[in-house]
Protein backbone atom coordinates (compact mmCIF):
# COMPACT_ATOMS: atom_id res chain seq x y z
CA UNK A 1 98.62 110.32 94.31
CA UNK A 2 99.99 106.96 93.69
CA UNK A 3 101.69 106.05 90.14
CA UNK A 4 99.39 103.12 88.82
CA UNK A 5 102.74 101.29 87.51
CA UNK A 6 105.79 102.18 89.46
CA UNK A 7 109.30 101.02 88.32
CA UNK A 8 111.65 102.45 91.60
CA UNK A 9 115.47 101.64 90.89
CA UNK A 10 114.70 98.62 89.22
CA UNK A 11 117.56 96.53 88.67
CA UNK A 12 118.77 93.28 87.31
CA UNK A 13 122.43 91.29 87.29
CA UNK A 14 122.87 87.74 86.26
CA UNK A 15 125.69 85.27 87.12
CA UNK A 16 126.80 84.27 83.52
CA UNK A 17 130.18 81.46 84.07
CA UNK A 18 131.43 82.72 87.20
CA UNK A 19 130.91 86.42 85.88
CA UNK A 20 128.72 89.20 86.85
CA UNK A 21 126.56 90.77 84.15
CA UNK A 22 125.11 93.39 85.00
CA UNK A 23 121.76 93.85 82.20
CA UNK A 24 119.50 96.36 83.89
CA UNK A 25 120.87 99.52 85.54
CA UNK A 26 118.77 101.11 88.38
CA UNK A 27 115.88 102.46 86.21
CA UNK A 28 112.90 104.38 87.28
CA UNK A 29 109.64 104.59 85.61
CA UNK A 30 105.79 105.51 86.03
CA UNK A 31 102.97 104.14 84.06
CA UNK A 32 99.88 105.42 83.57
CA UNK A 33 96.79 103.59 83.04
CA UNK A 34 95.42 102.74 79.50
CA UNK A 35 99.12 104.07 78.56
CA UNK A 36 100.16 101.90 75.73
CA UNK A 37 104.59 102.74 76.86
CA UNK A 38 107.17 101.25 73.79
CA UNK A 39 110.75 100.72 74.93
CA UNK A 40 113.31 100.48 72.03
CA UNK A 41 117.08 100.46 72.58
CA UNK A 42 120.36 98.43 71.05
CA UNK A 43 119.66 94.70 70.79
CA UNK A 44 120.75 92.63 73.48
CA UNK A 45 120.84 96.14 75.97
CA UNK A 46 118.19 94.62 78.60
CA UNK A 47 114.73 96.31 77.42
CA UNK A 48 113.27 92.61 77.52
CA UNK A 49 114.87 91.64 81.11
CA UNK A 50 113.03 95.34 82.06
CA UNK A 51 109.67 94.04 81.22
CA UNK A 52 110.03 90.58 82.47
CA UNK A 53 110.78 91.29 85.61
CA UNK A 54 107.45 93.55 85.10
CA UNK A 55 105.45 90.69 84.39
CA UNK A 56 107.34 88.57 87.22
CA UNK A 57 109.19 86.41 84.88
CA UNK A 58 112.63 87.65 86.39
CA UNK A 59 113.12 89.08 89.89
CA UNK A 60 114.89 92.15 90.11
CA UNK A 61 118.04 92.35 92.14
CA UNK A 62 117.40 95.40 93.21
CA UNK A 63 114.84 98.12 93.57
CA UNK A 64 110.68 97.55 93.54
CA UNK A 65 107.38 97.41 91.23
CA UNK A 66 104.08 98.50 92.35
CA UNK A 67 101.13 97.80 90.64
CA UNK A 68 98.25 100.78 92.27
CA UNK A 69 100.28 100.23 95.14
CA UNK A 70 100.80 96.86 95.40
CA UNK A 71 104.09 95.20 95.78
CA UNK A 72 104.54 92.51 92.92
CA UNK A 73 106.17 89.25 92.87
CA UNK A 74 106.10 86.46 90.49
CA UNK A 75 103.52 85.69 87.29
CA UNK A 76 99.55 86.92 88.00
CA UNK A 77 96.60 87.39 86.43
CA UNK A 78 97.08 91.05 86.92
CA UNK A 79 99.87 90.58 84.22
CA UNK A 80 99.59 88.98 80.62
CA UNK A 81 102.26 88.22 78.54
CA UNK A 82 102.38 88.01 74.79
CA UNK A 83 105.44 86.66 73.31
CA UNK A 84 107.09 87.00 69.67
CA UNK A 85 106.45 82.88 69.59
CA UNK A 86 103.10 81.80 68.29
CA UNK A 87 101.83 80.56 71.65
CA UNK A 88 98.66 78.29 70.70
CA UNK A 89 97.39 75.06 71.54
CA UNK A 90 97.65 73.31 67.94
CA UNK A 91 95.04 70.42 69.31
CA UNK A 92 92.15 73.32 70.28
CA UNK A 93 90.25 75.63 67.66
CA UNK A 94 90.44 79.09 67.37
CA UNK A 95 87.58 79.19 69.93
CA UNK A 96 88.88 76.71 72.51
CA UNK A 97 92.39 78.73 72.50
CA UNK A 98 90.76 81.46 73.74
CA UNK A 99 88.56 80.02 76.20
CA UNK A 100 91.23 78.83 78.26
CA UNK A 101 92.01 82.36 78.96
CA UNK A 102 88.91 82.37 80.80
CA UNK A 103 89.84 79.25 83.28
CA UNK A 104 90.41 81.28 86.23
CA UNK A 105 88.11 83.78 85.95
CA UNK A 106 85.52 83.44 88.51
CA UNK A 107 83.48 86.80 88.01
CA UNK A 108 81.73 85.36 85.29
CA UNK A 109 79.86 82.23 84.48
CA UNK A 110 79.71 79.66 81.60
CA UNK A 111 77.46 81.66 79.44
CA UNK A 112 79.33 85.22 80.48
CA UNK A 113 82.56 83.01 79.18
CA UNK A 114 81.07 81.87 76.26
CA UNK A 115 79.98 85.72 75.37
CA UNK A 116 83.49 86.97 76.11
CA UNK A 117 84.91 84.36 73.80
CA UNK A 118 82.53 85.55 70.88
CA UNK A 119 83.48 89.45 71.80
CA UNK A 120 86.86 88.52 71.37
CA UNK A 121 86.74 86.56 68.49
CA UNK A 122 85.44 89.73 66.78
CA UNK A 123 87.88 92.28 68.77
CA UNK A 124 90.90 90.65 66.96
CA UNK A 125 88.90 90.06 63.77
CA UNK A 126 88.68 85.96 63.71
CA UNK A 127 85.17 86.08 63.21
CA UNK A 128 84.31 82.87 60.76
CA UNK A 129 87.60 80.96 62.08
CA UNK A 130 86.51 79.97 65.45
CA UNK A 131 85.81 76.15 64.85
CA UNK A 132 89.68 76.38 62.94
CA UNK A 133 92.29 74.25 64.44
CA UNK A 134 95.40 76.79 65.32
CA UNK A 135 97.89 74.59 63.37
CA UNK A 136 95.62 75.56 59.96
CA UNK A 137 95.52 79.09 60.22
CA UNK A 138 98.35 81.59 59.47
CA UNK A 139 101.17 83.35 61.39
CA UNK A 140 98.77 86.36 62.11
CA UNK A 141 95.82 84.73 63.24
CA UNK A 142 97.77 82.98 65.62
CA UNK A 143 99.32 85.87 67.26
CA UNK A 144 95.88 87.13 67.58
CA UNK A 145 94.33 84.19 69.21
CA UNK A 146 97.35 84.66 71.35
CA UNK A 147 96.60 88.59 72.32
CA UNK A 148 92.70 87.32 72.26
CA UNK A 149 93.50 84.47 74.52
CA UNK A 150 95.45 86.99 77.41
CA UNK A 151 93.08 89.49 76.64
CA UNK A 152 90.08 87.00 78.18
CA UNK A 153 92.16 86.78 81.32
CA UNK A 154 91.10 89.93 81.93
CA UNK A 155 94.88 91.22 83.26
CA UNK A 156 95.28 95.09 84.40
CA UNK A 157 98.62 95.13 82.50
CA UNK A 158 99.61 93.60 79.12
CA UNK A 159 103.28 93.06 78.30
CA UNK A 160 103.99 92.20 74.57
CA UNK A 161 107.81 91.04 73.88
CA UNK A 162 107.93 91.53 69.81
CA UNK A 163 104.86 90.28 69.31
CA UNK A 164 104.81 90.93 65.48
CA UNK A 165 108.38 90.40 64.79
CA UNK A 166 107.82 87.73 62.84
CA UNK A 167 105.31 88.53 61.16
CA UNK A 168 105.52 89.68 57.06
CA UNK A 169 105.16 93.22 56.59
CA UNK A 170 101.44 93.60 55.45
CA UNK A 171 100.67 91.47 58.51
CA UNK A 172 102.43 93.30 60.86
CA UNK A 173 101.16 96.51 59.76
CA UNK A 174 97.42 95.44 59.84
CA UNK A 175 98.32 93.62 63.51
CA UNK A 176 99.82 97.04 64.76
CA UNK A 177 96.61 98.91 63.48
CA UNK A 178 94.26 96.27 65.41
CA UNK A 179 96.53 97.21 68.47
CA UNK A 180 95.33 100.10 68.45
CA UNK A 181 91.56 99.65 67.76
CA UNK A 182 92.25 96.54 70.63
CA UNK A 183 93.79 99.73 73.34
CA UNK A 184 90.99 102.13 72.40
CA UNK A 185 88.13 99.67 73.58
CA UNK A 186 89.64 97.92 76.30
CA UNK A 187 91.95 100.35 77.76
CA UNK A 188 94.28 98.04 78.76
CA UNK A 189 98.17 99.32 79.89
CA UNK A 190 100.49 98.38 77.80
CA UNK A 191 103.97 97.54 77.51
CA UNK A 192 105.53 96.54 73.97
CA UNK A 193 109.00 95.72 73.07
CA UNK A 194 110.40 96.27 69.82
CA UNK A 195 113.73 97.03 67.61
CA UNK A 196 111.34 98.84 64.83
CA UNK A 197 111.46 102.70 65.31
CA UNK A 198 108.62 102.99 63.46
CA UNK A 199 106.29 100.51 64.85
CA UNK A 200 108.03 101.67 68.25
CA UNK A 201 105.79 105.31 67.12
CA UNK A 202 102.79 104.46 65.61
CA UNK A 203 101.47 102.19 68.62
CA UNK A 204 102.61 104.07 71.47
CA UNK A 205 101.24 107.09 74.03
CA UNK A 206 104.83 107.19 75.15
CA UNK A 207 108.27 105.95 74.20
CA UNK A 208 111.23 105.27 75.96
CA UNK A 209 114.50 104.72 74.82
CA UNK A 210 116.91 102.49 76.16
CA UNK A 211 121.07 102.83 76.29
CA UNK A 212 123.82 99.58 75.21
CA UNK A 213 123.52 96.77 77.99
CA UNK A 214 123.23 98.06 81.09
CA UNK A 215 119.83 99.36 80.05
CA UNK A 216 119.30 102.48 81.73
CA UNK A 217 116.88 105.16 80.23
CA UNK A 218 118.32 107.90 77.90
CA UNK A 219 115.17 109.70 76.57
CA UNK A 220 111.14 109.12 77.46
CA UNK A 221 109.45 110.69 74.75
CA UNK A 222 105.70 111.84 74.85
CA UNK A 223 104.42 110.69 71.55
CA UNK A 224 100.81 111.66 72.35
CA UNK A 225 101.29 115.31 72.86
CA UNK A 226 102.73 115.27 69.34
CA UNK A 227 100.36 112.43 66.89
CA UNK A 228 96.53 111.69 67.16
CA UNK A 229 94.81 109.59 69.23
CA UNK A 230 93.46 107.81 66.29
CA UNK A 231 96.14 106.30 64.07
CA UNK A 232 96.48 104.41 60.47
CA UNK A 233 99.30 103.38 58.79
CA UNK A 234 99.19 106.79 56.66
CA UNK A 235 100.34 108.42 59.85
CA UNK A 236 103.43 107.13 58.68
CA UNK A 237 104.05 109.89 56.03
CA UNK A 238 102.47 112.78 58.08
CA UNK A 239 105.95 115.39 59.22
CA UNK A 240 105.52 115.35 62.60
CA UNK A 241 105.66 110.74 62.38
CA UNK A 242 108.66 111.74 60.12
CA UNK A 243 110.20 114.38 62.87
CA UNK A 244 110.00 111.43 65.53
CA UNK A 245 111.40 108.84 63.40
CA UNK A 246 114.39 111.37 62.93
CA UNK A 247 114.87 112.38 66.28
CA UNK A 248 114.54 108.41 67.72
CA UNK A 249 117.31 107.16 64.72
CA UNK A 250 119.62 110.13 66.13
CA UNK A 251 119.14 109.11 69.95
CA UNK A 252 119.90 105.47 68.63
CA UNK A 253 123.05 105.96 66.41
CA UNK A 254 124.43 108.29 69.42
CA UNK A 255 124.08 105.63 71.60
CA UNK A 256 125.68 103.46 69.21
CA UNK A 257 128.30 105.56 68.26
CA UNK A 258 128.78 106.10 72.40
CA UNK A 259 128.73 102.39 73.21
CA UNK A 260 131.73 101.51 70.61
CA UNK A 261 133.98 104.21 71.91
CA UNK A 262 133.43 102.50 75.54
CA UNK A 263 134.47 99.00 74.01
CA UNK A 264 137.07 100.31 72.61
CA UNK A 265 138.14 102.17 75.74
CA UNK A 266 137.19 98.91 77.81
CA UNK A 267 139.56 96.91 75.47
CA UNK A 268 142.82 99.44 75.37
């Protein structure tokens, strides 16, 4: 049966002044779909450069992605992007942001578009801000005109690259909730970056975590065989959140403890 995202020996150096860094080790991955996948791992250790080259923003040097099957390239509708950058149009409402995710979407008309701009409004809870210019609304509400506007594009996968990092904490924690509520109704597979352990477990089916620059995979944890389907914040305090936390801080400060003896090795 064919994996409906395949990663196979996915790789990725850069030329950096003459030197060769190398940022993604062969890495191999399957996906399925409506899996909402985490990847955490050391900053700076390639996790991002992983799921760019997913969403066709890099091109890996070596080594394939297959979306059911097909061999991807560059940037597609089948692929949506949302970025830790408030990505709105500051000179369109709440409303208009959104509607230009619909542009290219020829399987519905204007009155289909103009529906799926008002089910979206209420998916990410904007309802009553739609005629609100993006420049005049918070933080929050921008990110989730931003996951409302790629949402409308309709895309298979949806790649999310800290998307609440800079959010405040009450924010984040009601944006990480609506993530959920979002991947329940739509379905949609999911790939999220983020340093935050704990946001890392509350959002995810699956988690895998990253070693030091070369990325290469050092544990793939199923999360859903162990938490609920439905989540909340409570979750949070529950043992078995706790026992995951615990065991993802000890994979981490291994790998941290692992990567300074090789520095220190690599220096001597």
């Amino acid at each position: 049966m064919t994996a409906y995202l395949d990663l196979t020996g996915v790789a990725k150096t850069f030329r950096i002044e003459g030197r060769v860094v190398e940022a993604v080790t062969p890495v191999s991955l399957t996906i399925d779909r409506g899996q909402i996948v985490t990847f955490v791992g050391p900053s700076g250790c390639g996790k991002t450069t992983l799921m760019r080259m997913v969403g066709g923003l890099e091109t890996p040097t070596k080594g394939e992605i297959r979306l059911s099957g097909d061999l991807l390239g560059g940037p597609d509708r089948r692929r949506g992007m949302v970025f830790q950058s408030y990505a709105a149009f500051p000179w369109k409402t709440v409303r208009g942001n959104i509607e230009m995710g619909f542009r290219y979407r020829r399987d519905l008309d204007r009155a289909g578009k103009a529906e799926g701009a008002r089910r979206l409004i209420d998916l990410v809870g904007l309802k009553g801000f739609e005629d609100s210019y993006t420049n005049r609304i918070s933080g929050g509400m921008r990110q989730r005109v931003a996951i409302a506007r790629t949402l409308a594009a309709d895309p298979e996968v949806l790649l999310m690259d800290e998307p609440f990092g800079a959010l405040d904490a009450l924010t984040r924690e009601h944006l990480q909730t609506q993530l959920l509520s979002i991947n329940a109704l739509e379905r949609k597979t999911t790939i999220f970056v983020t340093h935050d352990v704990e946001e890392a477990i509350l959002v995810a089916h699956r988690l895998v975590v990253f070693s030091a620059r070369p990325a290469r995979v050092i544990d793939d944890i199923d999360v859903a065989a162990t938490l609920p389907e439905t989540r909340d914040q409570a979750l949070r305090d529950a043992p078995e959140f706790l026992d995951l936390r615990r065991k993802v801080q000890e994979i981490l400060r291994a790998e941290q403890r692992r990567a300074e003896r090789q520095e220190g090795e690599n220096a001597a």
